[in-house]
PDB file of N, CA and C in Angstrom:
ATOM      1  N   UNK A   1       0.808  -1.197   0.000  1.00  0.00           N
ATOM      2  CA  UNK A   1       0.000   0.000   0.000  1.00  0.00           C
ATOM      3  C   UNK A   1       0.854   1.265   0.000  1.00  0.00           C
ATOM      4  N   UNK A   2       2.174   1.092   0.137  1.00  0.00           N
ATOM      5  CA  UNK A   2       3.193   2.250   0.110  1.00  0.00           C
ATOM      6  C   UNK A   2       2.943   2.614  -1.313  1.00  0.00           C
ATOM      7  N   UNK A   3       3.480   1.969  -2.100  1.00  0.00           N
ATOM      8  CA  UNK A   3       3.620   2.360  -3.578  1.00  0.00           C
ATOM      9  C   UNK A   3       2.492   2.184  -4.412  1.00  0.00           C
ATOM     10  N   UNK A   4       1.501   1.759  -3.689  1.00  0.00           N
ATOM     11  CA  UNK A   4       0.501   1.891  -5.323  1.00  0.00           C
ATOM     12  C   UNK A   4      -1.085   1.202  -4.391  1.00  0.00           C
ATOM     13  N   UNK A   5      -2.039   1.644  -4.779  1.00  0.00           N
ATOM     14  CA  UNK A   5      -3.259   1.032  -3.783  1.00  0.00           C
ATOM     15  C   UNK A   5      -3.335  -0.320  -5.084  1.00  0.00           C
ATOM     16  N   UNK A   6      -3.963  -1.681  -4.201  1.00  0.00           N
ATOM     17  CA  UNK A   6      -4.255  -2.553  -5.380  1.00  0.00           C
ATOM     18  C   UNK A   6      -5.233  -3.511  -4.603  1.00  0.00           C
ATOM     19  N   UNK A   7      -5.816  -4.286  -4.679  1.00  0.00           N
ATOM     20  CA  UNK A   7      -7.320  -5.026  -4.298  1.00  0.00           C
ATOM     21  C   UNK A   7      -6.342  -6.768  -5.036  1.00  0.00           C
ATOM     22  N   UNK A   8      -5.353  -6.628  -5.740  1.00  0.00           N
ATOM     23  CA  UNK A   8      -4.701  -8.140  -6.313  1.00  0.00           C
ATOM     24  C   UNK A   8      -4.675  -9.137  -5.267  1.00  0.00           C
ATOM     25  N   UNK A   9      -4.973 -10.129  -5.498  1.00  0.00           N
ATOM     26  CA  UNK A   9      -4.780 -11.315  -4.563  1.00  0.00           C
ATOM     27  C   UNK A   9      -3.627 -11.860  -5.093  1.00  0.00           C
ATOM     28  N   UNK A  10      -3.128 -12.319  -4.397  1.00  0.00           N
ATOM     29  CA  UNK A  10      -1.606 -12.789  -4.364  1.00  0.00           C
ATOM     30  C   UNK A  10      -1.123 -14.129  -4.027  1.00  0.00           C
ATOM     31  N   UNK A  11      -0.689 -15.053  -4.679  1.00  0.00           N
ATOM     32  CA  UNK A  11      -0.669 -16.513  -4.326  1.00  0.00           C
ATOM     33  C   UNK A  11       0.345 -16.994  -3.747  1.00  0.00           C
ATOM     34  N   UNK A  12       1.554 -16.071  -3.675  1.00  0.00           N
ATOM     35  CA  UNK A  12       2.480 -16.105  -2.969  1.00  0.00           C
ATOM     36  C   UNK A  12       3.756 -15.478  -2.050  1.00  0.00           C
ATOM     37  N   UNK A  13       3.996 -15.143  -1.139  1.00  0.00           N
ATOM     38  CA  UNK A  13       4.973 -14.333  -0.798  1.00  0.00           C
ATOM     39  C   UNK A  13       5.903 -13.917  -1.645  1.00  0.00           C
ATOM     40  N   UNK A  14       6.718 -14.657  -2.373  1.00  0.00           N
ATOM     41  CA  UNK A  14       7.074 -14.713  -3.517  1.00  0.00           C
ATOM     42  C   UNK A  14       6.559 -13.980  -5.220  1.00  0.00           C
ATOM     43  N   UNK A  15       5.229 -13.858  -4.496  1.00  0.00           N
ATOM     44  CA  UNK A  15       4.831 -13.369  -5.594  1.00  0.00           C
ATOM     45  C   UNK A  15       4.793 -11.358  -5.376  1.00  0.00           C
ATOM     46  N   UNK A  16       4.697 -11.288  -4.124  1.00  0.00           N
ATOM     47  CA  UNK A  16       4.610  -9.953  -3.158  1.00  0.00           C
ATOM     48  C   UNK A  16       5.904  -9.565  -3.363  1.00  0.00           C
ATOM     49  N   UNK A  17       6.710 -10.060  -3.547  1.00  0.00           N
ATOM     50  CA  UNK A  17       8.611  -9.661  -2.882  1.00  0.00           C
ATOM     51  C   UNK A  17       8.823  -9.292  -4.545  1.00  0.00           C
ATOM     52  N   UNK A  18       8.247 -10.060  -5.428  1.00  0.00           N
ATOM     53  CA  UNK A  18       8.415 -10.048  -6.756  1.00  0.00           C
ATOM     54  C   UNK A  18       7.687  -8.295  -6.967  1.00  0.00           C
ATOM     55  N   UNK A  19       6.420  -8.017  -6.647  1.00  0.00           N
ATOM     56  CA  UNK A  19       6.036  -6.433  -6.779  1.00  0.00           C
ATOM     57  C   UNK A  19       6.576  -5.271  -6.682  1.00  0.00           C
ATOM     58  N   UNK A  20       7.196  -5.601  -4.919  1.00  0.00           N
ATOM     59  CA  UNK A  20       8.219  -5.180  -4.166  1.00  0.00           C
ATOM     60  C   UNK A  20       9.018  -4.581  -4.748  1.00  0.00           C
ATOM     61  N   UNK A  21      10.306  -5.182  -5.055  1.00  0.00           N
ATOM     62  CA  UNK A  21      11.358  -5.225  -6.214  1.00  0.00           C
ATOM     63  C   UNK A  21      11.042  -4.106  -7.600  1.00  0.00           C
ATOM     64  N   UNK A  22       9.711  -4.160  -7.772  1.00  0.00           N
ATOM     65  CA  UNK A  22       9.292  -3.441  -9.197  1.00  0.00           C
ATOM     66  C   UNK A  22       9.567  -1.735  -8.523  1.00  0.00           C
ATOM     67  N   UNK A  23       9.745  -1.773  -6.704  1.00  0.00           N
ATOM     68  CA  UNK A  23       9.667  -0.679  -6.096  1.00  0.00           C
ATOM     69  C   UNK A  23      11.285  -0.417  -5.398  1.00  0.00           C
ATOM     70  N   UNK A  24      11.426  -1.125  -5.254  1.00  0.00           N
ATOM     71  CA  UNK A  24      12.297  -1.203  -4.309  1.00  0.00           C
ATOM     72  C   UNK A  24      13.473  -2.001  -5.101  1.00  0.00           C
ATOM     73  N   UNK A  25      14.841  -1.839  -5.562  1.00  0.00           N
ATOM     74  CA  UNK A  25      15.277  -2.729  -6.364  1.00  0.00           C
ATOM     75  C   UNK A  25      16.093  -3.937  -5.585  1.00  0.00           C
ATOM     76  N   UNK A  26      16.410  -3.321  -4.627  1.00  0.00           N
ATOM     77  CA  UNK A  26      17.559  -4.048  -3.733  1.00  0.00           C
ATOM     78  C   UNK A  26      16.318  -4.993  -2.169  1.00  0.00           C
ATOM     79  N   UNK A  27      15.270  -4.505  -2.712  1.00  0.00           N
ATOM     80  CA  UNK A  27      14.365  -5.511  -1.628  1.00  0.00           C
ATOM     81  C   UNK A  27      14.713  -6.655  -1.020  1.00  0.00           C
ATOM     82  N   UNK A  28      14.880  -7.017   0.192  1.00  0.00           N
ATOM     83  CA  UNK A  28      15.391  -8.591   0.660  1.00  0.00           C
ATOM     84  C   UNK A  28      14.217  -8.508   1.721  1.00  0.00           C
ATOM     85  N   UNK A  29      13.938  -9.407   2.468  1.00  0.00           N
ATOM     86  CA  UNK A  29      12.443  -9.732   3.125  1.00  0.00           C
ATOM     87  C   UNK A  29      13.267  -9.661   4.687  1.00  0.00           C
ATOM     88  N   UNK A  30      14.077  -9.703   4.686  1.00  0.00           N
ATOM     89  CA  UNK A  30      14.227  -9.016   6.512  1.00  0.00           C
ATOM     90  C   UNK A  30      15.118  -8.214   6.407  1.00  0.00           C
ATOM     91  N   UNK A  31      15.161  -7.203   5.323  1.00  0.00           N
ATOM     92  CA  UNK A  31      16.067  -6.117   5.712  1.00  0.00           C
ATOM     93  C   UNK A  31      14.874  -4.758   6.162  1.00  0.00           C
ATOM     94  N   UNK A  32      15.397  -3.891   7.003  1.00  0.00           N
ATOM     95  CA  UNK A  32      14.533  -2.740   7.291  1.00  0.00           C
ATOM     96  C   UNK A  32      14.330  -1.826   5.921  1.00  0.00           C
ATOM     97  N   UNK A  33      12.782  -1.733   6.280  1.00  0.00           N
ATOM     98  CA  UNK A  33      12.159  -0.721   5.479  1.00  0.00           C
ATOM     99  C   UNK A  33      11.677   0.576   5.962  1.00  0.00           C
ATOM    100  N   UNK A  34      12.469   0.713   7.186  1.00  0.00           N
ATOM    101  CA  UNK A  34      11.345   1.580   7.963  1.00  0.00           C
ATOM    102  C   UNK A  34      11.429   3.422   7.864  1.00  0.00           C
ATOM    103  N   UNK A  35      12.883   3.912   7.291  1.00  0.00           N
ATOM    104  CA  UNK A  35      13.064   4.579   6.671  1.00  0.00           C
ATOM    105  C   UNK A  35      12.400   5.170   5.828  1.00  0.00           C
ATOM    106  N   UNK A  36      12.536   4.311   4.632  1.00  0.00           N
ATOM    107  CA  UNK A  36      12.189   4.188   3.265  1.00  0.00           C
ATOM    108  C   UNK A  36      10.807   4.245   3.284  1.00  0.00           C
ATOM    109  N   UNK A  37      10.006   4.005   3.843  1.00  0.00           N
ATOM    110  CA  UNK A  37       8.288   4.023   4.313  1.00  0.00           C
ATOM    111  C   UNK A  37       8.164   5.069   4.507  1.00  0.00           C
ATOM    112  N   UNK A  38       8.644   5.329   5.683  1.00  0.00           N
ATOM    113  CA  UNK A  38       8.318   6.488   7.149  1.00  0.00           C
ATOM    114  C   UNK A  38       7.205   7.836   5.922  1.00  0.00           C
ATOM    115  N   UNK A  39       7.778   8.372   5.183  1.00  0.00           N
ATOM    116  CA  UNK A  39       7.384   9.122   3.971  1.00  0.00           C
ATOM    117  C   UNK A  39       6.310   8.799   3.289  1.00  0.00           C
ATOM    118  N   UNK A  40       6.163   7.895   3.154  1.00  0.00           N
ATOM    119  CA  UNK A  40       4.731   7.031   2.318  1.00  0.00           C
ATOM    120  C   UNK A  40       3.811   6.908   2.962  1.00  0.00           C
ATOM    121  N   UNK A  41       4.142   6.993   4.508  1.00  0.00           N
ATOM    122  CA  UNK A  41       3.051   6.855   5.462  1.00  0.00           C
ATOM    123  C   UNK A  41       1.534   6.714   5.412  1.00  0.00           C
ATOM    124  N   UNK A  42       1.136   7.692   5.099  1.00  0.00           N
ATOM    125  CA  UNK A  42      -0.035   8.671   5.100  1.00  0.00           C
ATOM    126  C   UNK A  42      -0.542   7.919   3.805  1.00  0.00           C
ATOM    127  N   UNK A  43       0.462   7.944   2.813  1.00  0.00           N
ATOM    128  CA  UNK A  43      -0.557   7.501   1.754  1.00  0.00           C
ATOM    129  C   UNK A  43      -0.959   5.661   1.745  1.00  0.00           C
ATOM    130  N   UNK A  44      -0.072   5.101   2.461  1.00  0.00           N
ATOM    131  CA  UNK A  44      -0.257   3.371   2.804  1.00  0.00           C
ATOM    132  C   UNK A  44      -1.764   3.355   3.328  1.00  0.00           C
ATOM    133  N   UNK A  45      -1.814   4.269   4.785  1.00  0.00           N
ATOM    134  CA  UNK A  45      -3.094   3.924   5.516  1.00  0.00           C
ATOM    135  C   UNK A  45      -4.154   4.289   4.399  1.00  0.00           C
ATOM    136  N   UNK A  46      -4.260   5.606   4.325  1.00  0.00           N
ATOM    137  CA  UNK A  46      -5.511   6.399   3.056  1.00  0.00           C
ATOM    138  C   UNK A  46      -6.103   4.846   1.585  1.00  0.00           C
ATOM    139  N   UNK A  47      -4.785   4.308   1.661  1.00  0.00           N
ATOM    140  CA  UNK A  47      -5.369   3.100   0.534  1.00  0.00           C
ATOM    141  C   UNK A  47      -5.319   1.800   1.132  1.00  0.00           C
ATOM    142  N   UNK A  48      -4.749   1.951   2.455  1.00  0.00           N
ATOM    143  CA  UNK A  48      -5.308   0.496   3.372  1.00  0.00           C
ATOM    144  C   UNK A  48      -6.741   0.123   3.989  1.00  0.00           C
ATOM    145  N   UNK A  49      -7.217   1.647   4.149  1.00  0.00           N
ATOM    146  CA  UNK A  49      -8.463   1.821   4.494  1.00  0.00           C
ATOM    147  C   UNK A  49      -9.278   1.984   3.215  1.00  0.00           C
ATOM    148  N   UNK A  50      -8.917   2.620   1.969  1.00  0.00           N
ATOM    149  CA  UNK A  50      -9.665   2.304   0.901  1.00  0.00           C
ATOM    150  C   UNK A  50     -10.125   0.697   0.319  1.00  0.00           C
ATOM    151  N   UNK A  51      -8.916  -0.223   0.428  1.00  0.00           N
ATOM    152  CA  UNK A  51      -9.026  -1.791   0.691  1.00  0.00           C
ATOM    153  C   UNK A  51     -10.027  -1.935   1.366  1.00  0.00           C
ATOM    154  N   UNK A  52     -10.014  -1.821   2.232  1.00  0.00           N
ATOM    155  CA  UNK A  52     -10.854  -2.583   3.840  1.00  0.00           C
ATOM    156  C   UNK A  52     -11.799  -2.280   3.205  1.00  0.00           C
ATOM    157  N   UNK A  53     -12.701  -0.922   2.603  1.00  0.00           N
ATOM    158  CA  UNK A  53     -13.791  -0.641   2.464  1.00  0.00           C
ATOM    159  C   UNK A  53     -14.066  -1.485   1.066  1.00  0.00           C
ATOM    160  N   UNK A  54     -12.947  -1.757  -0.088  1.00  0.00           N
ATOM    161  CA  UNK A  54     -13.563  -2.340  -0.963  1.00  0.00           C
ATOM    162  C   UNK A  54     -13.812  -4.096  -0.564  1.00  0.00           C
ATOM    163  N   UNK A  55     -13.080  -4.424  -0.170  1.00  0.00           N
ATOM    164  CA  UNK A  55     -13.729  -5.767   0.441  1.00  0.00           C
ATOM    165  C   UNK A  55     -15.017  -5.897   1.581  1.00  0.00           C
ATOM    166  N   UNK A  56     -14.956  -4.858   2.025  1.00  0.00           N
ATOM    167  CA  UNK A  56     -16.246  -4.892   2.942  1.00  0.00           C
ATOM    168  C   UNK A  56     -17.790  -4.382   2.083  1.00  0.00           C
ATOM    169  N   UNK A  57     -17.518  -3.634   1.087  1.00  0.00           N
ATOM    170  CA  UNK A  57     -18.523  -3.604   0.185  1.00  0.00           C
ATOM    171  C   UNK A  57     -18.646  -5.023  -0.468  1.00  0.00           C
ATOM    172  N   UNK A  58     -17.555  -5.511  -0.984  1.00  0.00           N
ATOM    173  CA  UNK A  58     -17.590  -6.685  -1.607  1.00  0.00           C
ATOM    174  C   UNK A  58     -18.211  -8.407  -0.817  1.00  0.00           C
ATOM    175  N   UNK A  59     -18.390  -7.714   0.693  1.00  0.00           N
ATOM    176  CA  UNK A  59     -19.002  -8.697   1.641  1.00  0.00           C
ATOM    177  C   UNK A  59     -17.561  -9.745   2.115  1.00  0.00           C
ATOM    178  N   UNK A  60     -16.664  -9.377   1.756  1.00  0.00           N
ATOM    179  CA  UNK A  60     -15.743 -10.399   2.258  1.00  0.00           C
ATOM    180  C   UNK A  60     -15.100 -10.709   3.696  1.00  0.00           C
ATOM    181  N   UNK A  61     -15.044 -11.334   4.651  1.00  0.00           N
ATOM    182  CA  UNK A  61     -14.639 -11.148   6.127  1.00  0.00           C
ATOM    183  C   UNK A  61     -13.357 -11.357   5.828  1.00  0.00           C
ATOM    184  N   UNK A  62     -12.473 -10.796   6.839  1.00  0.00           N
ATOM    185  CA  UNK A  62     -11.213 -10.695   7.497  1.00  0.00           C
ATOM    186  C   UNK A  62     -10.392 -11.670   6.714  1.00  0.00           C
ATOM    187  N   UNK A  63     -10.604 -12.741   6.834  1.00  0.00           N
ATOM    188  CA  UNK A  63      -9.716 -14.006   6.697  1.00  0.00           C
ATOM    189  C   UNK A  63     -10.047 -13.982   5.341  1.00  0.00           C
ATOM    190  N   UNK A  64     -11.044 -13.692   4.379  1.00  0.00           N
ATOM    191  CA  UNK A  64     -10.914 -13.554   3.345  1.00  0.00           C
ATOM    192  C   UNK A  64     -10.593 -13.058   2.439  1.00  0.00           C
ATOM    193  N   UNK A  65      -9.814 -11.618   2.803  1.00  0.00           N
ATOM    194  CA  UNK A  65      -9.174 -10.629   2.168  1.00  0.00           C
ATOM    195  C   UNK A  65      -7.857 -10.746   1.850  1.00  0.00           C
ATOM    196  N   UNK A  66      -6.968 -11.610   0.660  1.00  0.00           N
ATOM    197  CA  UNK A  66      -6.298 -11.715   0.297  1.00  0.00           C
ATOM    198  C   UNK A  66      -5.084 -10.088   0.080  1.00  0.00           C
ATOM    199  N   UNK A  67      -5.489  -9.155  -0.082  1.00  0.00           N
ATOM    200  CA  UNK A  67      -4.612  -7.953  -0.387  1.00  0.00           C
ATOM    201  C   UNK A  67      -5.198  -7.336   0.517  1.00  0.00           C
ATOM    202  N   UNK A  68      -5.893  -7.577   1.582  1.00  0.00           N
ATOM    203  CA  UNK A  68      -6.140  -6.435   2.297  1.00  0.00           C
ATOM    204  C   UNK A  68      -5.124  -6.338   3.236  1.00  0.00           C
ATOM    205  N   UNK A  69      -4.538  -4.944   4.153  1.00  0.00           N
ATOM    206  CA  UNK A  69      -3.982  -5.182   5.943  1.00  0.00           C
ATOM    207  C   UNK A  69      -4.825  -4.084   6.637  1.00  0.00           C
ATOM    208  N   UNK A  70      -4.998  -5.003   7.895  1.00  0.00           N
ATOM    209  CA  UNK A  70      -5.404  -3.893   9.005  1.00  0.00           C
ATOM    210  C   UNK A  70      -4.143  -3.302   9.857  1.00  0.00           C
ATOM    211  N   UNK A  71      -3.117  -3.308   9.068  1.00  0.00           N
ATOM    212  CA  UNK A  71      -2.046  -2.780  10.142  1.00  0.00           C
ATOM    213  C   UNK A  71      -1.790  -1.687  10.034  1.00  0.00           C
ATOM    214  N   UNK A  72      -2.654  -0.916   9.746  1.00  0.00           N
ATOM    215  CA  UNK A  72      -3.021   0.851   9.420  1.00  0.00           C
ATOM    216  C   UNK A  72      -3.131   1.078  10.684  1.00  0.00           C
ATOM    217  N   UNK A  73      -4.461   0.362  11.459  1.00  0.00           N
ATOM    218  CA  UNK A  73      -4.698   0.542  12.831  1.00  0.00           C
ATOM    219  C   UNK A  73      -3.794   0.510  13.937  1.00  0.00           C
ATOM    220  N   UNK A  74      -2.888  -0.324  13.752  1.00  0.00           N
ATOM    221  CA  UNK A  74      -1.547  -0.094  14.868  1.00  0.00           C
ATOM    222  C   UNK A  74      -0.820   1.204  14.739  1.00  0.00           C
ATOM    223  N   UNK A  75      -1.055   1.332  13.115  1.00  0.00           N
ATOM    224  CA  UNK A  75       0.392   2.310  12.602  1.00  0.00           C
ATOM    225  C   UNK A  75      -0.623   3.596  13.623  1.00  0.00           C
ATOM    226  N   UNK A  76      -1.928   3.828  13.179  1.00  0.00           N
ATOM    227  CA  UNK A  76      -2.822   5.070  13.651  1.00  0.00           C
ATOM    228  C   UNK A  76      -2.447   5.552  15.231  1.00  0.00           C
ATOM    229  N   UNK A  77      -2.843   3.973  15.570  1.00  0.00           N
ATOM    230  CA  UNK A  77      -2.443   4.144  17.752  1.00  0.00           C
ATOM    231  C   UNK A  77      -1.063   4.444  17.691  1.00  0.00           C
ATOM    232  N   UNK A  78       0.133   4.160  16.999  1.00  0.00           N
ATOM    233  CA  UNK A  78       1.268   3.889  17.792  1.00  0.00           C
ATOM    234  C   UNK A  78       1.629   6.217  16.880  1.00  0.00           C
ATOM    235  N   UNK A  79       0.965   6.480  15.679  1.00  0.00           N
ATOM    236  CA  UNK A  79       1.502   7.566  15.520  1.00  0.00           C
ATOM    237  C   UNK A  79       0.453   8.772  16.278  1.00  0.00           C
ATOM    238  N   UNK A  80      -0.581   8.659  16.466  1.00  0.00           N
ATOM    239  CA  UNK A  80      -1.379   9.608  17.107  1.00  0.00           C
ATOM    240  C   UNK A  80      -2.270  10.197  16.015  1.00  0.00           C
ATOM    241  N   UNK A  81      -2.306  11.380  16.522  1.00  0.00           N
ATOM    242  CA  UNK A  81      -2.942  12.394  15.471  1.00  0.00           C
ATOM    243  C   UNK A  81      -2.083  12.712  14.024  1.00  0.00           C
ATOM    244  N   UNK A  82      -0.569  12.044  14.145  1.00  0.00           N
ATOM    245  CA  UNK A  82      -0.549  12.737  13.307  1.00  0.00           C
ATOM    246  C   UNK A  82      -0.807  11.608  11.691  1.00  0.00           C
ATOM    247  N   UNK A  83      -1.434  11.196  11.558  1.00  0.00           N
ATOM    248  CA  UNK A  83      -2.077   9.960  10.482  1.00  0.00           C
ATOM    249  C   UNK A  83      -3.206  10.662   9.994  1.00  0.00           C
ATOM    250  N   UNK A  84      -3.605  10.691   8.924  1.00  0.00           N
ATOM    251  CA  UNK A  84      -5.006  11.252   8.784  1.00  0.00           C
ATOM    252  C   UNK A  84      -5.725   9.737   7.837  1.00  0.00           C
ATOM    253  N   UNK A  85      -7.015   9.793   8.528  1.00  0.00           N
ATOM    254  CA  UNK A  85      -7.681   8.298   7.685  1.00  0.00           C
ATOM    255  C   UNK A  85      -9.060   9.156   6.849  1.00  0.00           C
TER     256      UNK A  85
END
C-alpha cells in the first residue's frame, strides 16, 4: 500500500517480494524498510483503508481478504494524530 493502492490477490509471498522489487530494487524480506516508508506513510493507511472498504462492500470477512492489511490501525495508535484516515 506504500507504492501503489491494489485489491490483487496474491498466491504467494514470492509473488509480493516479486512487486516489491518493481519498487524497491535491492528488496530482501528481513532487511529494514522503515526509513524508506516512514514518507509514504499517510498515503499506505488512506489506501489500506480504501481496501478494507472495498472488500467490505464486496461482503468479504477478514480471513478472506487476500490484499487487504489492518495494520493501518496499529500504525494510527502507535503515531497519534498525526495519520489522517
Amino acid at each position: 500500500m506504500h507504492f501503489r493502492y491494489s485489491t490483487k490477490q496474491y498466491v504467494s509471498s514470492a509473488e509480493v517480494v516479486k512487486e516489491l522489487r518493481k519498487y524497491v530494487k535491492d528488496y530482501e524480506k528481513n532487511s529494514s524498510m522503515v526509513e524508506r516508508l516512514e514518507p509514504m506513510r499517510e498515503q499506505a493507511v488512506t489506501r489500506a483503508i480504501r481496501a478494507e472498504a472495498y472488500h467490505t462492500a464486496a461482503g468479504r470477512e477478514r480471513w478472506e481478504r487476500n490484499s487487504g492489511t489492518e495494520a493501518y490501525k496499529v500504525v494510527k495508535r502507535l503515531v497519534g494524530g498525526k495519520t489522517k484516515s
